[in-house]
Protein backbone atom coordinates (compact mmCIF):
# COMPACT_ATOMS: atom_id res chain seq x y z
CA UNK A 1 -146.23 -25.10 10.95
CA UNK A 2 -144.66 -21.86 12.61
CA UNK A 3 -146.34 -18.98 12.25
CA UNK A 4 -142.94 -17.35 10.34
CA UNK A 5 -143.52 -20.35 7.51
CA UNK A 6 -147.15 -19.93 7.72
CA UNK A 7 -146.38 -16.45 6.28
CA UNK A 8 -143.76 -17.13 3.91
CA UNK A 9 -146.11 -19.90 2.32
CA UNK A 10 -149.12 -17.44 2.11
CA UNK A 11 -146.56 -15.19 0.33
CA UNK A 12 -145.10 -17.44 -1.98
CA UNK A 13 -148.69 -18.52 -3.15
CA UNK A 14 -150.65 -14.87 -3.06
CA UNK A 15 -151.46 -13.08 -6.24
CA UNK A 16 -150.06 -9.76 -7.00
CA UNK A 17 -152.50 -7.02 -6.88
CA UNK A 18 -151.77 -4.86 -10.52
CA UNK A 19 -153.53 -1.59 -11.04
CA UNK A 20 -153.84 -0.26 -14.44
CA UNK A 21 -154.71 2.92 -15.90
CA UNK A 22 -155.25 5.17 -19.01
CA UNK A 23 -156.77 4.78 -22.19
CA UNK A 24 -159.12 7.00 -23.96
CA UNK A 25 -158.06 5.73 -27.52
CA UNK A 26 -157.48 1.49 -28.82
CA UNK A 27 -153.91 2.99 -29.28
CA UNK A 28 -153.92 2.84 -25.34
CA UNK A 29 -156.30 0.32 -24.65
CA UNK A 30 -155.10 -2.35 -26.48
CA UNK A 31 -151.53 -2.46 -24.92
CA UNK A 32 -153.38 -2.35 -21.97
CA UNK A 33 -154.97 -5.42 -22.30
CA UNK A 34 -152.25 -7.47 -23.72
CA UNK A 35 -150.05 -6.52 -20.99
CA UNK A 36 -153.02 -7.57 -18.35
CA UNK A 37 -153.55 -10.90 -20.01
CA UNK A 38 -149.67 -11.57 -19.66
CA UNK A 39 -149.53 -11.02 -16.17
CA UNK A 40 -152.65 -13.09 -15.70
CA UNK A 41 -151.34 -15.94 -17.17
CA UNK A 42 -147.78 -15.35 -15.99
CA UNK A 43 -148.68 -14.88 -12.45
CA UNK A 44 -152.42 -15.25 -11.67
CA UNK A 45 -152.33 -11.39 -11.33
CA UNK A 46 -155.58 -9.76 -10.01
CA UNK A 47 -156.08 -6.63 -11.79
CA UNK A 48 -157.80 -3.71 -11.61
CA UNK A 49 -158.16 -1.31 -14.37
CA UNK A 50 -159.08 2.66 -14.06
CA UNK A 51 -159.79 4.47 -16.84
CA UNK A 52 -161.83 8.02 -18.24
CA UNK A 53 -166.00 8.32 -17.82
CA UNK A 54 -167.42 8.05 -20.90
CA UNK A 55 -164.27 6.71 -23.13
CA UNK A 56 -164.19 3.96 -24.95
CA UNK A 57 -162.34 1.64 -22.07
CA UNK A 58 -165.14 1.83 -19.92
CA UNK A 59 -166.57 -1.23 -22.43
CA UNK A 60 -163.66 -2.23 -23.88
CA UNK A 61 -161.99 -3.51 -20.48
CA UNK A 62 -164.81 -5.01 -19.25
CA UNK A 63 -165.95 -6.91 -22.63
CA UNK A 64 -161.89 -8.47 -22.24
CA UNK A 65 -163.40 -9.51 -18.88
CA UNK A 66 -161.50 -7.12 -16.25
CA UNK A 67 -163.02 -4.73 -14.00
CA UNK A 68 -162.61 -0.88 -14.25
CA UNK A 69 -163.46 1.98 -12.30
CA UNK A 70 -164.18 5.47 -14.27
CA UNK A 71 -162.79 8.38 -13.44
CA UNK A 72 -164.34 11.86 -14.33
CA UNK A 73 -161.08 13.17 -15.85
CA UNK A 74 -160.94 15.20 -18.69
CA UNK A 75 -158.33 16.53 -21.12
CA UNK A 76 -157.37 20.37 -21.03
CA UNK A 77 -159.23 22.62 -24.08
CA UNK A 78 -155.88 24.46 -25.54
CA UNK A 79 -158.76 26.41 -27.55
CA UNK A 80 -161.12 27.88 -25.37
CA UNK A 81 -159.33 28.60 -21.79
CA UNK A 82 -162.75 29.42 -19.97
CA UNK A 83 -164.12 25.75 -20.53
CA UNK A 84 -160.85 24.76 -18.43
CA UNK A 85 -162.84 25.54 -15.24
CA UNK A 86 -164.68 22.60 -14.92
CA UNK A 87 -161.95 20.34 -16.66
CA UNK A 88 -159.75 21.57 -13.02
CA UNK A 89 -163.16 20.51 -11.09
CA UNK A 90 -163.09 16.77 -12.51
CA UNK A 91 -159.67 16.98 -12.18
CA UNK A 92 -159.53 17.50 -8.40
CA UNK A 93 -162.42 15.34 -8.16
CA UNK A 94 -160.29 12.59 -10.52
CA UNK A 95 -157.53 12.73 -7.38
CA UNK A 96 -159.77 12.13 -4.51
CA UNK A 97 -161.47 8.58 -5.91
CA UNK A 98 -157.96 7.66 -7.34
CA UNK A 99 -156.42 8.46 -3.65
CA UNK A 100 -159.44 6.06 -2.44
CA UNK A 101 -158.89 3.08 -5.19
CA UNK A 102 -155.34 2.50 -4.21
CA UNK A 103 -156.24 3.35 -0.31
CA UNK A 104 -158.85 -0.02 -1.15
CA UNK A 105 -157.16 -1.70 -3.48
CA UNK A 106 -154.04 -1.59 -1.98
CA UNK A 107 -152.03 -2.53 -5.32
CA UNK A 108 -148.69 -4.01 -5.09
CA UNK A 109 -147.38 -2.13 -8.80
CA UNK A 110 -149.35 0.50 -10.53
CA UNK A 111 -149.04 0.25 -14.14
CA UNK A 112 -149.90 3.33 -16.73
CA UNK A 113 -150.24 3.43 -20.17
CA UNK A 114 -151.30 7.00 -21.09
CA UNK A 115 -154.69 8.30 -21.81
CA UNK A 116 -156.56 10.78 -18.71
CA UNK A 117 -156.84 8.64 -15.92
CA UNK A 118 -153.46 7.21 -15.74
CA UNK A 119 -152.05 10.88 -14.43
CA UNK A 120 -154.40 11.10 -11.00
CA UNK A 121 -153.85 7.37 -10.73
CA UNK A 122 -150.47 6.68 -10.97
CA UNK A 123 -149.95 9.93 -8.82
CA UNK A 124 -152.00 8.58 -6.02
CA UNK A 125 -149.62 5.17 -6.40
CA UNK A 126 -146.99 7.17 -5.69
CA UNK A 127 -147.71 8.54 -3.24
CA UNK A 128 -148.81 5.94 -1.88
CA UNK A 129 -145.53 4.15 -1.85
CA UNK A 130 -146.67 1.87 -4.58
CA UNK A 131 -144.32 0.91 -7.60
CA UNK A 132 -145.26 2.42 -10.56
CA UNK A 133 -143.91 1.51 -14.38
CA UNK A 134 -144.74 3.68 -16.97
CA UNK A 135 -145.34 2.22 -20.96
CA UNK A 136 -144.64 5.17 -22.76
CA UNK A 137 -146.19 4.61 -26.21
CA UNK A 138 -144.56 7.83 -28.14
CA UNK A 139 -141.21 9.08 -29.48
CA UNK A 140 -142.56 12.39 -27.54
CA UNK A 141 -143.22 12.00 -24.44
CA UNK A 142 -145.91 13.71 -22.85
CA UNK A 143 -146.05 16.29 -19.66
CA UNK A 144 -147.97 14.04 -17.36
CA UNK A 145 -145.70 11.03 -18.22
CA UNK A 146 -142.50 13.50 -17.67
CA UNK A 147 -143.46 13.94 -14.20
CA UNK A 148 -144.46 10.52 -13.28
CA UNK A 149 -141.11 9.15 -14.72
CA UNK A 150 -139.10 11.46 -11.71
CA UNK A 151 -140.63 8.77 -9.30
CA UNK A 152 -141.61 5.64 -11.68
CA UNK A 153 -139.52 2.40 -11.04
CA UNK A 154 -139.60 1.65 -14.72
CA UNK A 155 -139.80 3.32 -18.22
CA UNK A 156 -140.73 0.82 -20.74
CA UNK A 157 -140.81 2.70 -24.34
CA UNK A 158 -140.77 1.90 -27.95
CA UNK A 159 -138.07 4.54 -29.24
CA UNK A 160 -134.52 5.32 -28.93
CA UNK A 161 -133.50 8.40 -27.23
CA UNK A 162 -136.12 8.74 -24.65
CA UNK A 163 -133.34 10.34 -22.34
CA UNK A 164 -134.71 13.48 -23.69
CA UNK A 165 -137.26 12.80 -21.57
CA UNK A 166 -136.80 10.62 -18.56
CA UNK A 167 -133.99 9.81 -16.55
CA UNK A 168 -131.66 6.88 -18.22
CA UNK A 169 -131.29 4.19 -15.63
CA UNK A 170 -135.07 3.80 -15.50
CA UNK A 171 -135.50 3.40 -19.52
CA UNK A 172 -136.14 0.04 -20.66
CA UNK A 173 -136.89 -0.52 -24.89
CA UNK A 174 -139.74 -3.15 -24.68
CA UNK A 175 -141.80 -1.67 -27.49
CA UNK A 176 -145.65 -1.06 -27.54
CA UNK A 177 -147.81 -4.23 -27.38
CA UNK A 178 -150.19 -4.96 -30.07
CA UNK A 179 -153.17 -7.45 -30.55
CA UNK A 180 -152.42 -11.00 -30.51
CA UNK A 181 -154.64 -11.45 -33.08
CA UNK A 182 -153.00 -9.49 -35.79
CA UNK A 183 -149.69 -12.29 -35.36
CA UNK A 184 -151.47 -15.43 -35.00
CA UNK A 185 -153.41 -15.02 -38.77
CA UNK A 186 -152.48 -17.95 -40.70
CA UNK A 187 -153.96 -16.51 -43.95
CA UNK A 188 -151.81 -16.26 -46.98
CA UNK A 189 -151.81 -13.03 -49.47
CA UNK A 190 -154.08 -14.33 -51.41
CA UNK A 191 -157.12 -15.76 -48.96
CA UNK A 192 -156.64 -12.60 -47.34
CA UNK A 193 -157.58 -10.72 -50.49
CA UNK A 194 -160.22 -13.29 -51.69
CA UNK A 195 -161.91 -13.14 -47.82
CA UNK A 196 -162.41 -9.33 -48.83
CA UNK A 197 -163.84 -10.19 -52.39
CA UNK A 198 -160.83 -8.76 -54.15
CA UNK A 199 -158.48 -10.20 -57.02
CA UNK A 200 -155.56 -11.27 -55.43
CA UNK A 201 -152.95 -10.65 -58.24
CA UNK A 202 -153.42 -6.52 -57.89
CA UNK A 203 -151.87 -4.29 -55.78
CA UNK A 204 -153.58 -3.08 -52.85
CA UNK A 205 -153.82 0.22 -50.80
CA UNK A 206 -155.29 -0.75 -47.47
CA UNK A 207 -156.38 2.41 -45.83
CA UNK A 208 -157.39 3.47 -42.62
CA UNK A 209 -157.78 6.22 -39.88
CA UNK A 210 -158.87 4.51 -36.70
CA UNK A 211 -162.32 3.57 -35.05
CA UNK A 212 -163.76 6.98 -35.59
CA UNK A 213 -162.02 8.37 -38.47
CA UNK A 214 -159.73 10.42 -40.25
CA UNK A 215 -161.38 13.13 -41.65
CA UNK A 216 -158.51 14.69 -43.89
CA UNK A 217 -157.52 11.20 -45.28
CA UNK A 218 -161.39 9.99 -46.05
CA UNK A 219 -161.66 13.14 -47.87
CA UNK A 220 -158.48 12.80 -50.02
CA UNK A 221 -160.03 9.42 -50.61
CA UNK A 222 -163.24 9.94 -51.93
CA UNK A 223 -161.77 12.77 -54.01
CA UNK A 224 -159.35 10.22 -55.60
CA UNK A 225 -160.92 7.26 -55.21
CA UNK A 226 -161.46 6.26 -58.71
CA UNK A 227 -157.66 7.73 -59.81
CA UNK A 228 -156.30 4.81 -57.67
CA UNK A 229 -158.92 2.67 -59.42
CA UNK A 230 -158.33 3.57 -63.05
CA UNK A 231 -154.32 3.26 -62.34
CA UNK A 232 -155.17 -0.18 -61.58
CA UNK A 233 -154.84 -0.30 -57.91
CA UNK A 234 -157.14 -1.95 -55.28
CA UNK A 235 -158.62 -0.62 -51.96
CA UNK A 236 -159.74 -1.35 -48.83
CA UNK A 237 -160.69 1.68 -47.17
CA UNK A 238 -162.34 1.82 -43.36
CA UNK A 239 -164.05 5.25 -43.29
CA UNK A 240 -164.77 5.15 -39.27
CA UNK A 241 -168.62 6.00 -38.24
CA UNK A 242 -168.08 9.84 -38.64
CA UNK A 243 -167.86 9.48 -42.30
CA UNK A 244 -171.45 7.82 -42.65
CA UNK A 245 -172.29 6.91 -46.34
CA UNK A 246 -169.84 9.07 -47.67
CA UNK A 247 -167.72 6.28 -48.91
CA UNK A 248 -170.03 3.87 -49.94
CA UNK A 249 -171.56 7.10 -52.36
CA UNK A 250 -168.10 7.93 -53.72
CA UNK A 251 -167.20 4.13 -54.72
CA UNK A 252 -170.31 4.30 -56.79
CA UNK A 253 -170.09 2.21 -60.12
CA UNK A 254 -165.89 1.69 -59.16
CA UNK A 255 -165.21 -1.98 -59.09
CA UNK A 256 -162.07 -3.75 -56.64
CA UNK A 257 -162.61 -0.82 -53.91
CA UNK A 258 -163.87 -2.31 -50.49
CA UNK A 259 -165.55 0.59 -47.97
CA UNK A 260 -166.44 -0.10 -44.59
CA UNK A 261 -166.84 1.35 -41.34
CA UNK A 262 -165.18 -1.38 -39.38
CA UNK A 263 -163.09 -4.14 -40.57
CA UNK A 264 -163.38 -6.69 -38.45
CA UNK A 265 -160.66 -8.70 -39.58
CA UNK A 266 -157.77 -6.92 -39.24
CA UNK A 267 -154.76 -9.28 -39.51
CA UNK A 268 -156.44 -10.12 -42.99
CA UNK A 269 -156.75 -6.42 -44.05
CA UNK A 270 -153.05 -6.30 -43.24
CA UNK A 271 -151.85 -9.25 -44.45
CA UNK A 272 -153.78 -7.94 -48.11
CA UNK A 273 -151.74 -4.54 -48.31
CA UNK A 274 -149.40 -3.95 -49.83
CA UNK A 275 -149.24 -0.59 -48.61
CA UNK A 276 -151.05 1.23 -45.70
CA UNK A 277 -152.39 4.41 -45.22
CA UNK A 278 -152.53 6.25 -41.47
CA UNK A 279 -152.69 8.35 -38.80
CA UNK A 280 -149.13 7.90 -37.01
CA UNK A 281 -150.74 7.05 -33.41
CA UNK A 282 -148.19 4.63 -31.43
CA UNK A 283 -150.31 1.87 -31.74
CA UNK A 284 -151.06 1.67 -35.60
CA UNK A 285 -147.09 2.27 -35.99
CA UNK A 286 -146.42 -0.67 -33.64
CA UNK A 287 -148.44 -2.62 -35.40
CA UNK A 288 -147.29 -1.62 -38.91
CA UNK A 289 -143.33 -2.60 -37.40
CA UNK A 290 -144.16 -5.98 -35.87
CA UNK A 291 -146.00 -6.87 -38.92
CA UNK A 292 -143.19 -5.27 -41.42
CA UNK A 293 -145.83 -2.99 -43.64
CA UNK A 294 -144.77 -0.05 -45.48
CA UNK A 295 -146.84 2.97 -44.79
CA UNK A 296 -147.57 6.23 -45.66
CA UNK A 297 -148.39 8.31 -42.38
CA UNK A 298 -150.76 11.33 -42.07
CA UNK A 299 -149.94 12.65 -38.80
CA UNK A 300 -152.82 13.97 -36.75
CA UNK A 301 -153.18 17.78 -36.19
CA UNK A 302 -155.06 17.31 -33.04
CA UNK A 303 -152.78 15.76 -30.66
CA UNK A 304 -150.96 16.89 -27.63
CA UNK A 305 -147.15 18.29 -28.40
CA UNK A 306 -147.31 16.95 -31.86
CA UNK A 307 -146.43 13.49 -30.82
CA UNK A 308 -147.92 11.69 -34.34
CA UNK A 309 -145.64 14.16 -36.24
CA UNK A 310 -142.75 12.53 -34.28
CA UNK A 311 -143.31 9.38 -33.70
CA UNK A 312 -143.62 9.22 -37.49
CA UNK A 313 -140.46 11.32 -38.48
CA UNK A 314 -138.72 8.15 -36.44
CA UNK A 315 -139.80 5.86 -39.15
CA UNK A 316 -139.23 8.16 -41.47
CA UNK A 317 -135.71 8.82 -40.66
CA UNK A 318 -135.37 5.41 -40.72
CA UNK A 319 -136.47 4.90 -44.32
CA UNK A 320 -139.27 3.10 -43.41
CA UNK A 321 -142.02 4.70 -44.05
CA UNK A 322 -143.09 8.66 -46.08
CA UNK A 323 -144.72 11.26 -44.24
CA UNK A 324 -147.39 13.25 -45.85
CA UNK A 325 -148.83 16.26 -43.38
CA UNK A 326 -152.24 16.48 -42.90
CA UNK A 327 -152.59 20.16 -44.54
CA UNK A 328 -151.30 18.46 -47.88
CA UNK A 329 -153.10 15.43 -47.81
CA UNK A 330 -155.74 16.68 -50.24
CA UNK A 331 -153.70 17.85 -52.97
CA UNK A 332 -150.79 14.64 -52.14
CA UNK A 333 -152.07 11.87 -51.10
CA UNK A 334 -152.92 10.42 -53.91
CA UNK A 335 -150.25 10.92 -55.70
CA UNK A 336 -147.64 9.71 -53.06
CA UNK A 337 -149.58 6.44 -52.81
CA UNK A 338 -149.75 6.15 -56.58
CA UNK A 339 -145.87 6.63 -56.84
CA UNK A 340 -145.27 4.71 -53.34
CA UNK A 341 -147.22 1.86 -54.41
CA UNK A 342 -145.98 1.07 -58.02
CA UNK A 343 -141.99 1.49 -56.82
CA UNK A 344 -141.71 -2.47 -56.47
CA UNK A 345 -137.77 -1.75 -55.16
CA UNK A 346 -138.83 0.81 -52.53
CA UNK A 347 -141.55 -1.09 -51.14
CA UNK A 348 -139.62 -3.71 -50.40
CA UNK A 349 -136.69 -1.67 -48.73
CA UNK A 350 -139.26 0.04 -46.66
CA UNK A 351 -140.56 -3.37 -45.78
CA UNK A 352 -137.08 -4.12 -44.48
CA UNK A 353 -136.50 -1.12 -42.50
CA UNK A 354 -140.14 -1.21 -40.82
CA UNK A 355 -139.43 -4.78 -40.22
CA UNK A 356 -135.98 -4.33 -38.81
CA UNK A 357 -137.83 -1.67 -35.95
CA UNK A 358 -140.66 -4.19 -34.98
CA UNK A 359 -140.97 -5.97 -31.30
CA UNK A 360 -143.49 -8.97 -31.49
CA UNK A 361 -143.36 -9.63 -27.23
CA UNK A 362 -143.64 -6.27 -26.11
CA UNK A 363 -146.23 -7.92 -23.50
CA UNK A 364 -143.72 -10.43 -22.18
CA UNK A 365 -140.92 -7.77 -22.10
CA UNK A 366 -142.93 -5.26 -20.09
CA UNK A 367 -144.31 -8.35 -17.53
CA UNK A 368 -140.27 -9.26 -16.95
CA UNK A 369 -140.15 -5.59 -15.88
CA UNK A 370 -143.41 -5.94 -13.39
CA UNK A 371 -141.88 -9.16 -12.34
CA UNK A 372 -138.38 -7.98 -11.15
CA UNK A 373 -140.24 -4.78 -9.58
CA UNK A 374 -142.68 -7.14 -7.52
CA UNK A 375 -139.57 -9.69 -6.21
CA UNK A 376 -137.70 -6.30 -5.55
CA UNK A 377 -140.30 -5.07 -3.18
């Protein structure tokens, strides 16, 4: 064999190198992961992951069985200014071992997905002269992406009119990725009510405000907790771990309301709803579309440029979901989801609308776009 087809044969066969980065929240990590385990069984990818010290990645990733490499980064306090001082330190800091990990790794596509780390990282790709595709989870895009997406090979996003934001030839709509889990459930309506101990003729609120809770929507709960009972209505409500016994104490003597931390089961929780209460991060919206549940969103107060505000404004424009701000929760809530919940004809027109905005292979969509970047280079 000549040495010129000993080299083309090593290259046909070699696996592509992928670097990933971000997280910081499951509405990052879990696109992450899907997107990994498509190129791994797509291509026989080797992949690297780098996320935040200290965020929940660092044992998510490796518990999916990938490697990751913590960075120090840390987010900007918009609060209190003087804390800022060391947040610039581990920032700096953040761009030296990211300059190293591609320098080592030598990745042939960088792939971010928002979250800290992703900013030093896919910076260092860059410049680097390594492809980089950005998965841009919002209908807001945020500053870091923004300047990333000058230089990016690829935009993959889950909105219309991201041109605000990034240049138009690069913009691909793939969606956001969500668990495989929560479209593989083969559980009817009513074993997904009876697996939660619930009657499966009666409506029922599934509610929920992510791993660590929502603070303003547990409290409008336990406030009104046994309104939505007396009216009839069912619950299952995951409080998060900041909320402690709270829930169990306010459910008290009320009978068909389910409180938990954790639900483990979440394509059954789901599948049980008939309508959903949440925060409006990308990845609880993706998941609402792909699974075609009406929802009403409580937009988080705490999030950079708003972006939960927006991304759920695009549902709502859409007629496919209601909004109710987090400063009104307490006094509204309740009464939205009584009204909401009861108005047979406009559940199911929000259950068409939400269904009509859903992508089910965001993964495979977003590998196509790795795919033609890799046979490009």
């Amino acid at each position: 064999m000549t040495e010129n087809k000993r080299i083309a044969r090593e290259g046909e066969t070699r696996r592509p190198k992928v670097l990933i980065s971000g997280g910081g929240t499951g509405g990052h990590i879990f696109p992450a992961l899907s997107i990994a385990d498509e190129l791994k069984a797509r291509m026989g990818a080797e992949i690297l992951f780098v996320g935040a010290e200290n965020r929940m990645e660092m044992t998510r990733v490796p518990a999916a069985g990938y490697e990751i490499i913590g960075l120090p980064v840390a987010g900007f306090d918009r609060k209190r200014i003087w804390k800022n001082i060391s947040v610039l330190f581990k920032l700096f800091k953040s761009m030296r071992m990211a300059k190293n990990i591609v320098r080592k790794f030598s990745p042939d596509i960088a792939i971010g997905v928002g979250g800290y780390a992703s900013g030093p990282t896919l910076k260092a790709a860059q410049k680097a002269g390594v492809p980089t595709l950005l998965q841009e989870q919002n209908s807001y895009a945020g500053v870091t992406n923004k300047l990333l997406g000058k230089k990016a090979a690829a935009i993959c996003v889950a909105y219309d009119g991201m041109e605000r934001f990034f240049p138009g030839e690069k913009i691909i709509k793939t969606g956001n990725p969500i668990r495989k889990s929560l479209l593989s459930s083969k559980k009817t309506v009513k074993e997904a009510r009876e697996s939660f101990g619930l009657d499966p003729r009666r409506l029922t609120l599934l509610v929920v405000g992510g791993s660590l809770g929502a603070r303003t929507i547990n409290e409008s709960l336990e406030a009104g907790i046994k309104e939505l009972a007396d009216n009839g209505i069912q619950v299952i409500w995951q409080t998060g771990k900041n909320f402690g016994d709270r829930g169990i104490a306010a459910v008290k003597n009320i009978k068909g309301v389910v409180v938990t931390q954790f639900i483990t089961d979440m394509a059954a929780a789901y599948k049980a709803a008939d309508l959903v209460i949440a925060r409006a991060g990308a990845g609880t919206i993706s998941e609402l579309e792909a699974l075609g549940k009406p929802a009403i969103l409580v937009p988080s107060p705490n999030v950079a440029e708003d972006h939960q505000t927006h991304n759920a404004m695009a549902l709502v424009g859409r007629g496919a979901a209601c909004l109710v701000k987090d400063s009104d929760a307490r006094q509204n809530l309740i009464a939205t989801a009584l009204r909401t919940i009861n108005d047979q004809e406009s559940l199911a027109q929000m259950t068409k609308n939400i269904s009509e905005m859903g992508v089910q292979d965001s993964d495979a969509l977003i590998a196509d776009e790795v795919a033609k970047i890799l046979k490009e280079r």
